[in-house]
Protein backbone atom coordinates (compact mmCIF):
# COMPACT_ATOMS: atom_id res chain seq x y z
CA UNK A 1 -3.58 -0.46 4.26
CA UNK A 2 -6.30 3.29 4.70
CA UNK A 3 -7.91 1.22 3.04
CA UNK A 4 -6.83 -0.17 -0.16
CA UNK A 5 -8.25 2.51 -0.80
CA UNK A 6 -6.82 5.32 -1.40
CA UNK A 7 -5.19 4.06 -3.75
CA UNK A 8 -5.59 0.83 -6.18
CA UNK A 9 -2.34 1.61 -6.85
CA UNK A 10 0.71 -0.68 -4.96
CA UNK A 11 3.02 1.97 -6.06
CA UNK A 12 1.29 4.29 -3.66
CA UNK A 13 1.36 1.51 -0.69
CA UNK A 14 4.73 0.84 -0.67
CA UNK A 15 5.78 4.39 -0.75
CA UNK A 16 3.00 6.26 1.01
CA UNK A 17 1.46 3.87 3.42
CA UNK A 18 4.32 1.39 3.65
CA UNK A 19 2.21 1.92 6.98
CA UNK A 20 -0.72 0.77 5.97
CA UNK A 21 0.94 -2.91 5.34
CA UNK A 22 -0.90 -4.02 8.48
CA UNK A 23 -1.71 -7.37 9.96
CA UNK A 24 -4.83 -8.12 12.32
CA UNK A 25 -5.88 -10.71 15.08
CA UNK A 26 -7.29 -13.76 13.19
CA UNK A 27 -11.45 -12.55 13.62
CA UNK A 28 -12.13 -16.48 14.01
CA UNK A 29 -11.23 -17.85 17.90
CA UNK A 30 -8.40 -20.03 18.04
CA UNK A 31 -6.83 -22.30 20.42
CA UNK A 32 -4.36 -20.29 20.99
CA UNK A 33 -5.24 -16.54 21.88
CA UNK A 34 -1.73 -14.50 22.71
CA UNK A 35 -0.04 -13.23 20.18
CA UNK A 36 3.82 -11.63 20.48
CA UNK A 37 6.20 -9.95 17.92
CA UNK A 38 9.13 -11.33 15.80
CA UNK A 39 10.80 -8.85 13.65
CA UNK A 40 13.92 -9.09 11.47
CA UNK A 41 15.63 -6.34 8.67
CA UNK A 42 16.99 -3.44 9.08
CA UNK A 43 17.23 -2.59 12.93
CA UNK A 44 17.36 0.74 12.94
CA UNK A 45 13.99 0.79 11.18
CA UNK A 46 11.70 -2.06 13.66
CA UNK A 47 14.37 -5.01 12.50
CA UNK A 48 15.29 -4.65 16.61
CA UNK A 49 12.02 -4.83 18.32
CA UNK A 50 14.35 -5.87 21.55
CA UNK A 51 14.05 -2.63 23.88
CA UNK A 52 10.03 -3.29 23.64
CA UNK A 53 9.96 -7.35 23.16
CA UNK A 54 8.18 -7.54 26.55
CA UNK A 55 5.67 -5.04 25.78
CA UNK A 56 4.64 -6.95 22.92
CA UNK A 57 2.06 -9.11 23.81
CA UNK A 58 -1.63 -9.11 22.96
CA UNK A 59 -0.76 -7.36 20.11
CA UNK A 60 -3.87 -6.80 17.84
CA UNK A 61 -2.49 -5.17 14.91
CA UNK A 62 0.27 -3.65 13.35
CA UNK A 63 1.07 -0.43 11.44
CA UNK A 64 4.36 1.49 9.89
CA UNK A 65 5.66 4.47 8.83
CA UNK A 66 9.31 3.73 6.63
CA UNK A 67 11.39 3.26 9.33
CA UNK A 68 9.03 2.48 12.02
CA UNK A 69 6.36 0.67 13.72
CA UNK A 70 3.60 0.99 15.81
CA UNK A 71 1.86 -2.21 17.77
CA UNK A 72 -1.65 -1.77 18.85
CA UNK A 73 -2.62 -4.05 21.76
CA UNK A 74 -6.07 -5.48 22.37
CA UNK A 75 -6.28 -3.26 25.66
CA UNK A 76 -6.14 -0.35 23.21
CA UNK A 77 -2.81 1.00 24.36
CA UNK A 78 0.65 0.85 21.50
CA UNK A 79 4.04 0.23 21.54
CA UNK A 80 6.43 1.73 19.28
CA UNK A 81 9.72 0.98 18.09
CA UNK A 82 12.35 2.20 15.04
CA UNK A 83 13.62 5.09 14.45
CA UNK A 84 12.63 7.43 17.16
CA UNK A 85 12.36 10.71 14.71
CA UNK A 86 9.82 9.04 12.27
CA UNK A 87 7.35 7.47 14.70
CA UNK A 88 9.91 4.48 16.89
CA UNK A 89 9.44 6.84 19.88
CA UNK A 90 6.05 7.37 21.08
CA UNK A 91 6.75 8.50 25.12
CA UNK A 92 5.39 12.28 24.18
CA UNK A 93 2.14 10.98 23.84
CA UNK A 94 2.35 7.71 25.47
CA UNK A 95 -0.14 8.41 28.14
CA UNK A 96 -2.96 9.97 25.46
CA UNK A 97 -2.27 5.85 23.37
CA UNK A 98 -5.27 4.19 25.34
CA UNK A 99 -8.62 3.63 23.55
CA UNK A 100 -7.29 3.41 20.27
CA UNK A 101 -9.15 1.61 17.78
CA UNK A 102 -6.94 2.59 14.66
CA UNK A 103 -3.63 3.75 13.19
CA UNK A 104 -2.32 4.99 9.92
CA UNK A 105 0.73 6.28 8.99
CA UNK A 106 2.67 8.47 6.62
CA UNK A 107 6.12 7.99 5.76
CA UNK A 108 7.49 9.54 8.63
CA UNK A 109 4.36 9.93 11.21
CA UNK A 110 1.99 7.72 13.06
CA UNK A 111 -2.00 9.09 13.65
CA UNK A 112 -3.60 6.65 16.12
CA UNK A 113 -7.91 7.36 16.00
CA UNK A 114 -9.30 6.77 19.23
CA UNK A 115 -12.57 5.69 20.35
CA UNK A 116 -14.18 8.85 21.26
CA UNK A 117 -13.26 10.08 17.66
CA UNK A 118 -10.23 12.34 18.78
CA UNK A 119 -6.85 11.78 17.24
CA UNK A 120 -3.56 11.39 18.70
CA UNK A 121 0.00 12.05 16.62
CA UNK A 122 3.48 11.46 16.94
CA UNK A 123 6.60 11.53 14.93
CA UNK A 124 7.39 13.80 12.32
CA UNK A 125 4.54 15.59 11.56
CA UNK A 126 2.75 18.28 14.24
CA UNK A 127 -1.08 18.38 14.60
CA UNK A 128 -0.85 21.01 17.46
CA UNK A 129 -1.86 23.78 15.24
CA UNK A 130 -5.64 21.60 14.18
CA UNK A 131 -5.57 19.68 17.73
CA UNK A 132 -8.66 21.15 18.72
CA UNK A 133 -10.23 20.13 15.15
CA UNK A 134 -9.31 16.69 15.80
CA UNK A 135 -12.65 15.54 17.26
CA UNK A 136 -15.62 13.33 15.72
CA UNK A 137 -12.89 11.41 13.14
CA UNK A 138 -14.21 8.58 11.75
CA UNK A 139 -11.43 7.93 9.50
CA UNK A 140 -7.95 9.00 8.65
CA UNK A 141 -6.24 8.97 4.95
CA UNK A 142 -2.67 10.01 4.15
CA UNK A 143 -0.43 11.00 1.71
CA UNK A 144 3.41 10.49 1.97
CA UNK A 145 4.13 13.61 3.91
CA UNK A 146 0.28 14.79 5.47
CA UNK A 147 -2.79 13.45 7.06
CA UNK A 148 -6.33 14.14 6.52
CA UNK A 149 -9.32 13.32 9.09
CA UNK A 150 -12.30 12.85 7.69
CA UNK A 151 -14.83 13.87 10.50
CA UNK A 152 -18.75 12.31 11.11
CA UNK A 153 -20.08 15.35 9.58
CA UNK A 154 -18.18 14.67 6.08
CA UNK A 155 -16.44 17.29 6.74
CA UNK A 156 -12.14 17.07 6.31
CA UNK A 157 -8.98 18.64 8.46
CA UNK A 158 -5.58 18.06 7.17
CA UNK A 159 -1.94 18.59 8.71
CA UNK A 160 1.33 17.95 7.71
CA UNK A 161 4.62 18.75 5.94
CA UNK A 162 3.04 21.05 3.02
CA UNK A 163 -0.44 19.94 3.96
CA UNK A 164 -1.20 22.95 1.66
CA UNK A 165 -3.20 24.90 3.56
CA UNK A 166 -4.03 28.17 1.79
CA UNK A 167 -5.08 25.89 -0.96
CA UNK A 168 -6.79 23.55 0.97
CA UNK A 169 -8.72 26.60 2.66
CA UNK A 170 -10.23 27.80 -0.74
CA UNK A 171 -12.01 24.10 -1.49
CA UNK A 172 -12.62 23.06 2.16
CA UNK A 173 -16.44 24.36 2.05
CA UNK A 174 -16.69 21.82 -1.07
CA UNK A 175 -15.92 19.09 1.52
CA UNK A 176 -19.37 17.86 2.27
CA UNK A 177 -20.36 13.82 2.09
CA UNK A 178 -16.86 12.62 1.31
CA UNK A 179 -16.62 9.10 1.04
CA UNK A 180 -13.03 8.75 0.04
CA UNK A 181 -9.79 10.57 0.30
CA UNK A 182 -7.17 9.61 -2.55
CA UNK A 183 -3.77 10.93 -2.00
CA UNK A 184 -0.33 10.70 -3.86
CA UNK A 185 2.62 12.35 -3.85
CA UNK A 186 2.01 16.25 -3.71
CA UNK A 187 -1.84 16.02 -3.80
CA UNK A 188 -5.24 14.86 -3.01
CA UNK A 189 -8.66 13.76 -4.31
CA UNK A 190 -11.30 13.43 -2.23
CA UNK A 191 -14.46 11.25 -3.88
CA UNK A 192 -18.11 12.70 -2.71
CA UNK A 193 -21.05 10.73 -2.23
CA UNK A 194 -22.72 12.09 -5.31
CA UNK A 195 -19.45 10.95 -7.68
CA UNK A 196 -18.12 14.56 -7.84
CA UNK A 197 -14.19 15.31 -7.26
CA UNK A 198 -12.75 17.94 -5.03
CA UNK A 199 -8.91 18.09 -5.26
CA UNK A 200 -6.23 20.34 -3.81
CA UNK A 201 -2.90 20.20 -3.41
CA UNK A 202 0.02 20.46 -5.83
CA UNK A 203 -1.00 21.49 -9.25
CA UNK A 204 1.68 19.58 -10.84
CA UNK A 205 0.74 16.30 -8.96
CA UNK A 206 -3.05 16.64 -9.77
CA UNK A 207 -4.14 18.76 -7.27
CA UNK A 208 -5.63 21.42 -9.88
CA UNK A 209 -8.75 19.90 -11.81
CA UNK A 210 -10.08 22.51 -13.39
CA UNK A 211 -8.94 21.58 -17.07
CA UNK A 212 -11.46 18.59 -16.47
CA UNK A 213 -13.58 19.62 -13.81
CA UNK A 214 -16.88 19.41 -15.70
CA UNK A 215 -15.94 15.68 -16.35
CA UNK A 216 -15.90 14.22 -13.23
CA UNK A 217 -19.32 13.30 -12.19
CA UNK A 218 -20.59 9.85 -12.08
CA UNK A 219 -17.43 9.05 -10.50
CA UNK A 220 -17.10 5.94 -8.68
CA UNK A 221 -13.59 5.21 -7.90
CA UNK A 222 -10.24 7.01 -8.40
CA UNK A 223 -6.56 5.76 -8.83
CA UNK A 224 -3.18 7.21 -8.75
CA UNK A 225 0.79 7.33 -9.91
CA UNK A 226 2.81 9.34 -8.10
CA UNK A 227 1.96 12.64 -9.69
CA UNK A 228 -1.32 11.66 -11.51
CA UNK A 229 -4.84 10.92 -11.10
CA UNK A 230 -7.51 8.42 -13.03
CA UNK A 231 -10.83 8.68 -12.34
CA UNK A 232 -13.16 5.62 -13.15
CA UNK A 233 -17.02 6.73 -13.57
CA UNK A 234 -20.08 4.75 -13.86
CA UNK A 235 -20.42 4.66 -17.51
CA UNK A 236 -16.97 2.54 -17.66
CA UNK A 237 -14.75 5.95 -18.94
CA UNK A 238 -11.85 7.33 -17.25
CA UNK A 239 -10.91 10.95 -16.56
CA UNK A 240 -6.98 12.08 -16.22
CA UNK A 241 -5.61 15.14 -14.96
CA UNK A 242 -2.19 15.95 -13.35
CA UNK A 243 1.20 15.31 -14.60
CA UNK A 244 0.85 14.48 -18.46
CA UNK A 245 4.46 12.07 -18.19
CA UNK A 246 3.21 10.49 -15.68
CA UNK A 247 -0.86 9.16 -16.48
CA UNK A 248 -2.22 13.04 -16.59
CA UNK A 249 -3.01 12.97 -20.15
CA UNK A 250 -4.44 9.68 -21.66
CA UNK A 251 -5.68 11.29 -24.66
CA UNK A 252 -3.85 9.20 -27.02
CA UNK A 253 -6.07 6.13 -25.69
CA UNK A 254 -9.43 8.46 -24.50
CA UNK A 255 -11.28 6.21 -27.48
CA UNK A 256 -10.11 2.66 -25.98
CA UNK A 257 -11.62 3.90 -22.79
CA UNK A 258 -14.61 2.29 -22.52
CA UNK A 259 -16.24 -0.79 -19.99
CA UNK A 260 -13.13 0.15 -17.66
CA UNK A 261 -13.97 -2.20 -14.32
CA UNK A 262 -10.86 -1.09 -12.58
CA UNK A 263 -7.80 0.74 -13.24
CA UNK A 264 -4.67 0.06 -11.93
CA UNK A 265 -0.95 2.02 -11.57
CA UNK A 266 2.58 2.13 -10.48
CA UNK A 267 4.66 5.03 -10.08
CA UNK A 268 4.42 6.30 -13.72
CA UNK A 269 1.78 4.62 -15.43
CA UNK A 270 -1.91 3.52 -15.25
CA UNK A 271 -3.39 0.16 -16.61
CA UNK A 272 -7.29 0.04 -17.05
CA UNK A 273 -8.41 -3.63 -17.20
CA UNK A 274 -11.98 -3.27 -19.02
CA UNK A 275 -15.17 -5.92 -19.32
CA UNK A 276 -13.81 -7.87 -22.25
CA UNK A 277 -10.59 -8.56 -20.54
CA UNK A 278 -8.50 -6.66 -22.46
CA UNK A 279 -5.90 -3.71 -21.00
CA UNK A 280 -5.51 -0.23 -22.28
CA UNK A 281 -2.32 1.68 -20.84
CA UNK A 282 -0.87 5.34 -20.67
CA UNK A 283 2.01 7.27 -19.35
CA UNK A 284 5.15 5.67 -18.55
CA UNK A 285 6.15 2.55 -19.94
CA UNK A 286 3.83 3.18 -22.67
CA UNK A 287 6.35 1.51 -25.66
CA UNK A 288 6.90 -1.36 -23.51
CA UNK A 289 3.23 -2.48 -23.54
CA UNK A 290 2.61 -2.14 -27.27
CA UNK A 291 4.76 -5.56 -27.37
CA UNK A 292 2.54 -7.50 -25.41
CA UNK A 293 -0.57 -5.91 -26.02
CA UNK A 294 -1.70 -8.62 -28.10
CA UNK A 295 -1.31 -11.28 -25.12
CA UNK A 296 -3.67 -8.87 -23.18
CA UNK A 297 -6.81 -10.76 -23.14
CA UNK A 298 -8.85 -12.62 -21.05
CA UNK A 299 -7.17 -10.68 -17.73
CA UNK A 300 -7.99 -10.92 -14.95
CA UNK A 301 -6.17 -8.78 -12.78
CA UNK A 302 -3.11 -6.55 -12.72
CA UNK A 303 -0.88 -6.29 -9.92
CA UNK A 304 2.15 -3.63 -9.84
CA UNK A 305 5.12 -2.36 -8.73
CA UNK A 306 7.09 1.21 -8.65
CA UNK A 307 7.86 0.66 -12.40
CA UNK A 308 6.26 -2.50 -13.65
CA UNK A 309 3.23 -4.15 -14.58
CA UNK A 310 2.09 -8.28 -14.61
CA UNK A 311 -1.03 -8.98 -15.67
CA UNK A 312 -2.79 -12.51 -14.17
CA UNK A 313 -5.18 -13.99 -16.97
CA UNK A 314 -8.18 -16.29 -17.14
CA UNK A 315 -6.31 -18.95 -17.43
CA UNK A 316 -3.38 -18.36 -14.83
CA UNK A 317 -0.70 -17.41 -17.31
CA UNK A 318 1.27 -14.21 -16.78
CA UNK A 319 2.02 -11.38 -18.97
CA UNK A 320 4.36 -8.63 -17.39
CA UNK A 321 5.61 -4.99 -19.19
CA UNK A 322 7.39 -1.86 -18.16
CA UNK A 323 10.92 -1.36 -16.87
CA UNK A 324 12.89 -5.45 -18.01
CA UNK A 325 15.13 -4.84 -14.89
CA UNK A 326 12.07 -4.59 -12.30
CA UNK A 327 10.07 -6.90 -12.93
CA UNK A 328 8.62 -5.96 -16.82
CA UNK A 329 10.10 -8.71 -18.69
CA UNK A 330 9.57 -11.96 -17.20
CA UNK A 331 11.98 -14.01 -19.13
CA UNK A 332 14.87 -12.38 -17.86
CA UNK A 333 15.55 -15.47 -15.89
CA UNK A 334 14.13 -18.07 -17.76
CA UNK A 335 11.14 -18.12 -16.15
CA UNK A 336 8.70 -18.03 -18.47
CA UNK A 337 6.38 -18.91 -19.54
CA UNK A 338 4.67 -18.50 -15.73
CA UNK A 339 0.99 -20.65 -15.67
CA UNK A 340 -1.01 -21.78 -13.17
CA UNK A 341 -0.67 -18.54 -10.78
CA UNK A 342 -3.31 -17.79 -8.48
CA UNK A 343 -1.91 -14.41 -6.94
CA UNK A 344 0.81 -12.21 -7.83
CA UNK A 345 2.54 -9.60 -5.29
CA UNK A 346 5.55 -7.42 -5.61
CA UNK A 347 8.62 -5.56 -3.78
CA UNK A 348 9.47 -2.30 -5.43
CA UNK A 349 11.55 -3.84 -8.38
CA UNK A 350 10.46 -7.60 -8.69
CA UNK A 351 7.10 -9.81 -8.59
CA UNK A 352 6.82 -13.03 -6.69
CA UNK A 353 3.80 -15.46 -8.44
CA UNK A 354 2.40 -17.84 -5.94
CA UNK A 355 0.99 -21.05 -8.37
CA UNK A 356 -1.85 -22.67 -7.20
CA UNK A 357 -0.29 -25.64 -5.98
CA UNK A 358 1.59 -23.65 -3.47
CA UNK A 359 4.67 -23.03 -5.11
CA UNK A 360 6.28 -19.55 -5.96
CA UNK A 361 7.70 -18.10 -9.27
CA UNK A 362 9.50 -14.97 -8.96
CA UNK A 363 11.07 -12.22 -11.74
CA UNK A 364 12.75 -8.56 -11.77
CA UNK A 365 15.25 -7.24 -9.89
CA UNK A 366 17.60 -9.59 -8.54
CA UNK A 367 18.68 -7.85 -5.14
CA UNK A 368 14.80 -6.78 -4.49
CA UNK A 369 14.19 -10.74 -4.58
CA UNK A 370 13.53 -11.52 -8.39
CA UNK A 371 16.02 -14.06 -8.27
CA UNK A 372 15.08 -17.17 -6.05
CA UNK A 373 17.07 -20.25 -6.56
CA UNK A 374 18.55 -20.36 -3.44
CA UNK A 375 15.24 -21.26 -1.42
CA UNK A 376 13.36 -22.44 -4.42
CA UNK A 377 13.02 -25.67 -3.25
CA UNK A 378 11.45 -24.43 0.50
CA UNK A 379 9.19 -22.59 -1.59
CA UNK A 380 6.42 -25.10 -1.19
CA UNK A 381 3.32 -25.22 0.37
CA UNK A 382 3.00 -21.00 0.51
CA UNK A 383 -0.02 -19.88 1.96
CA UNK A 384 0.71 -15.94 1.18
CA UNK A 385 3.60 -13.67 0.71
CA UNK A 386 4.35 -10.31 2.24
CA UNK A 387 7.30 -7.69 1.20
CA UNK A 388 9.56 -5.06 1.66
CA UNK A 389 10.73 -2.63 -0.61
CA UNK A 390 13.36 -5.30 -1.66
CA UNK A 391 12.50 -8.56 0.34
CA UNK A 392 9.89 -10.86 0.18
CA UNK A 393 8.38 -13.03 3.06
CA UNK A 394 6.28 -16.44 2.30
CA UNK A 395 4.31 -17.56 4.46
CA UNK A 396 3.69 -21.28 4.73
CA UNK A 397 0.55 -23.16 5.60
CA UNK A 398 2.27 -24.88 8.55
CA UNK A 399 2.98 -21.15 9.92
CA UNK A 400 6.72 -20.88 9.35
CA UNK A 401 8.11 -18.58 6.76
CA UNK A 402 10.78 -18.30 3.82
CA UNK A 403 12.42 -15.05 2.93
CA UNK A 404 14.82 -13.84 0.19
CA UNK A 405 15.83 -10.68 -1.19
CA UNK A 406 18.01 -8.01 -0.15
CA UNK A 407 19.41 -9.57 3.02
CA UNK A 408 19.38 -6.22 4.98
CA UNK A 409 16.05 -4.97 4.01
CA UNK A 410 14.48 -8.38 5.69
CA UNK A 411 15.67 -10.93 3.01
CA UNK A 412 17.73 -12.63 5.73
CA UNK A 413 15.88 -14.06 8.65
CA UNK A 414 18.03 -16.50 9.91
CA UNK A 415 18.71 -14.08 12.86
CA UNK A 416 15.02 -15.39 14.41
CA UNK A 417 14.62 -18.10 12.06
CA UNK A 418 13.31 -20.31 15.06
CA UNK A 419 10.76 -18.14 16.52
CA UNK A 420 9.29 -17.81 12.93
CA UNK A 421 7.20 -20.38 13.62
CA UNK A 422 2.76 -20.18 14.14
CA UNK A 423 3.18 -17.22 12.28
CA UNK A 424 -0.36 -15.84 11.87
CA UNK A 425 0.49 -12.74 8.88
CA UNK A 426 3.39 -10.55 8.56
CA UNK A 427 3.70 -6.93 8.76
CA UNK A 428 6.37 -4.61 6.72
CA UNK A 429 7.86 -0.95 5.88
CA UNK A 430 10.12 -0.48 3.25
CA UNK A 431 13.07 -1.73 5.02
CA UNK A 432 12.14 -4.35 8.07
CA UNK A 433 9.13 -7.08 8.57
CA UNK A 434 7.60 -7.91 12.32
CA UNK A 435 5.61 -11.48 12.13
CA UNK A 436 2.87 -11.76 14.08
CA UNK A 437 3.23 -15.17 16.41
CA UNK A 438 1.01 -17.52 18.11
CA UNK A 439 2.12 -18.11 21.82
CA UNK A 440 0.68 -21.30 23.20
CA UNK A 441 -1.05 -21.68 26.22
């Protein structure tokens, strides 16, 4: 997903990079070595892969944008499908798709990096103005409505629907020996190699950092809400700038910020998970954590949703705050309390536990697939589980798959039920899920 990168935030990869919910070719040889396409959801956003099903073949991996996706086959050419205007309709560009190692997406654009470094783009969002810039990419980062290249000299080029460019212009000299590119709603922070911060974009999204400008050295990762950003540094404190309501001000906790390991974040809020296993939060949702905060010890890792937190601890139990109807209270349904959990993932309003013995919990939102009963007993044996923005897909250790959720949005499968079957990993966007399927020899 860019890779997980940009953001340690799931908030940000189901809304930004819903195209970055990729799958890959198994690395490891197997006896079977063709893979095809089985998709299901909303058809007007890749649920219909049908006017491309025979084009599908040797596909290697596969991207989105939110109504689209985009199939790249082992020869290095890609097939497209969705809605035409945000990516489904690739035949401007078709004959520039060979060579392509790579693509990303925004919400509402495909970038596909090629192996001589140049980029190719098609959808929404026009790169003829920076085409000729577009050479020696290593590596391309978005944000929900612009791209950024960052080039093999460190430096960057961005394009896009307000890809801010007079602002951009006034810090792009600072862009020297980036490592990362962050991005979030209106803005972006790129991470240098020395742990300094360069940001530009909105001001009210975090893309002004003077206030705090001074603090950010040392820096070693950075996280995002929607209109905020959280730097981690070295020394185990955390810098905030950008939208105060939303994470940009954590003074009220700046003194419980200490031995951070890694900060986490959903639309609103931020969640910093320090040494001792303990959890210090800010921003949205902030009264809902005070009742639980003394059942936040011993974590182990937080997982997130658009409005929602669930913390996995040492010991496998659960602990879950923010909005009760999406996900933040996890008794709603009787469900608690939730033990033995190995991994914890999330559609935008509800959390799906998978336990280590292979079975699956799930809490929030009942039409985003909080609510199970109804294939609770197929829920057995789950290997993973992969989501829309209101579906969720398991995937079995015998390679066939159980879904449940909002039946339009890819909650209903029984369309292609029977082809779900050597299912290797499952891609999504927000509204429609393509399985990735072992053809025999």
């Amino acid at each position: 997903m860019l890779k997980k990168i940009l953001f340690v935030c799931p908030f940000l990869i189901l809304i930004i990079l819903v195209a970055q919910r990729e799958f890959k070719e198994p690395a490891e040889p197997t006896a079977t070595s063709q893979y095809k396409v089985v998709t299901w959801g909303d058809a007007e956003s890749g649920g219909n892969s049908s006017a491309v099903q025979s084009q599908l073949t040797h596909v290697q991996a596969v991207v989105s944008t939110n109504t689209a996706f985009a199939a790249l086959r082992a020869d290095g050419t890609v097939v497209t499908w969705g809605e035409e205007s945000n990516g489904g309709d690739s035949s401007a560009v078709q004959s520039q798709l060979n060579n392509v190692q790579t693509i990303v997406g925004t919400r509402r654009a495909f970038a596909a990096l090629k192996g001589d470094g140049t980029v190719v783009t098609w959808g929404a969002l026009d790169s003829a103005a920076i085409q000729n810039q577009l050479i020696d990419v290593q590596a391309i980062y978005t944000r929900p409505h612009a791209f950024a290249a960052l080039k093999k000299d460190d430096s960057v080029v961005t394009w896009g629907v307000d890809s801010l460019g007079e602002a951009f212009s006034s810090i792009q000299k600072q862009l020297t020996h980036i490592q990362t590119l962050i991005g979030n709603e209106g803005a972006f922070a790129a991470l240098k190699g020395d742990g300094s911060v360069v940001t530009w974009g909105s001001a009210d999204h975090g893309g002004d950092s003077s206030v705090v400008q001074s603090q950010l050295t040392h820096v070693q990762a950075i996280s995002s809400t929607g209109s905020a950003f959280a730097a981690l540094r070295k020394d185990g404190s955390v810098v905030t700038w950008g939208d105060s309501n939303l994470g940009g001000d954590s003074s009220n906790v700046q003194n419980q910020l200490t031995h951070v390991r890694v900060i986490s974040s959903t639309g609103s809020a931020f969640a910093a998970l320090r040494n001792d296993g303990s959890v210090v939060t800010w921003g949205g949702y902030d009264e809902e954590s005070s009742v639980v905060q003394s059942q936040l010890t011993k974590v182990r890792t937080i997982f997130s949703n658009y409005s929602a937190f669930a913390a996995l601890k040492e010991d496998g139990s659960v602990v879950a705050w923010g909005d009760d109807n999406q996900g933040g209270d996890i008794c709603r349904f009787g469900q608690c309390p939730v033990s033995h959990v190995q991994s914890i993932f999330s559609t935008g309003s509800a959390f799906a536990a998978l336990k280590k013995d292979g079975s699956v919990v799930t809490w929030g939102s009942m039409r985003s697939g909080g609510y199970s009963p109804k294939v609770q007993d197929q829920l057995v044996n789950v290997q993973t589980i992969f989501s829309t923005d209101a579906a969720f897909a398991a995937l079995k250790q015998d390679g066939t798959v159980v879904t449940w959720g909002k039946a339009e949005w890819g909650g209903d499968s029984s369309g292609v039920q029977e082809q779900l079957t050597r299912v290797k990993a499952i891609a999504s966007n927000p509204f429609a899920f393509a399985a990735l399927v072992a053809v025999p020899h």
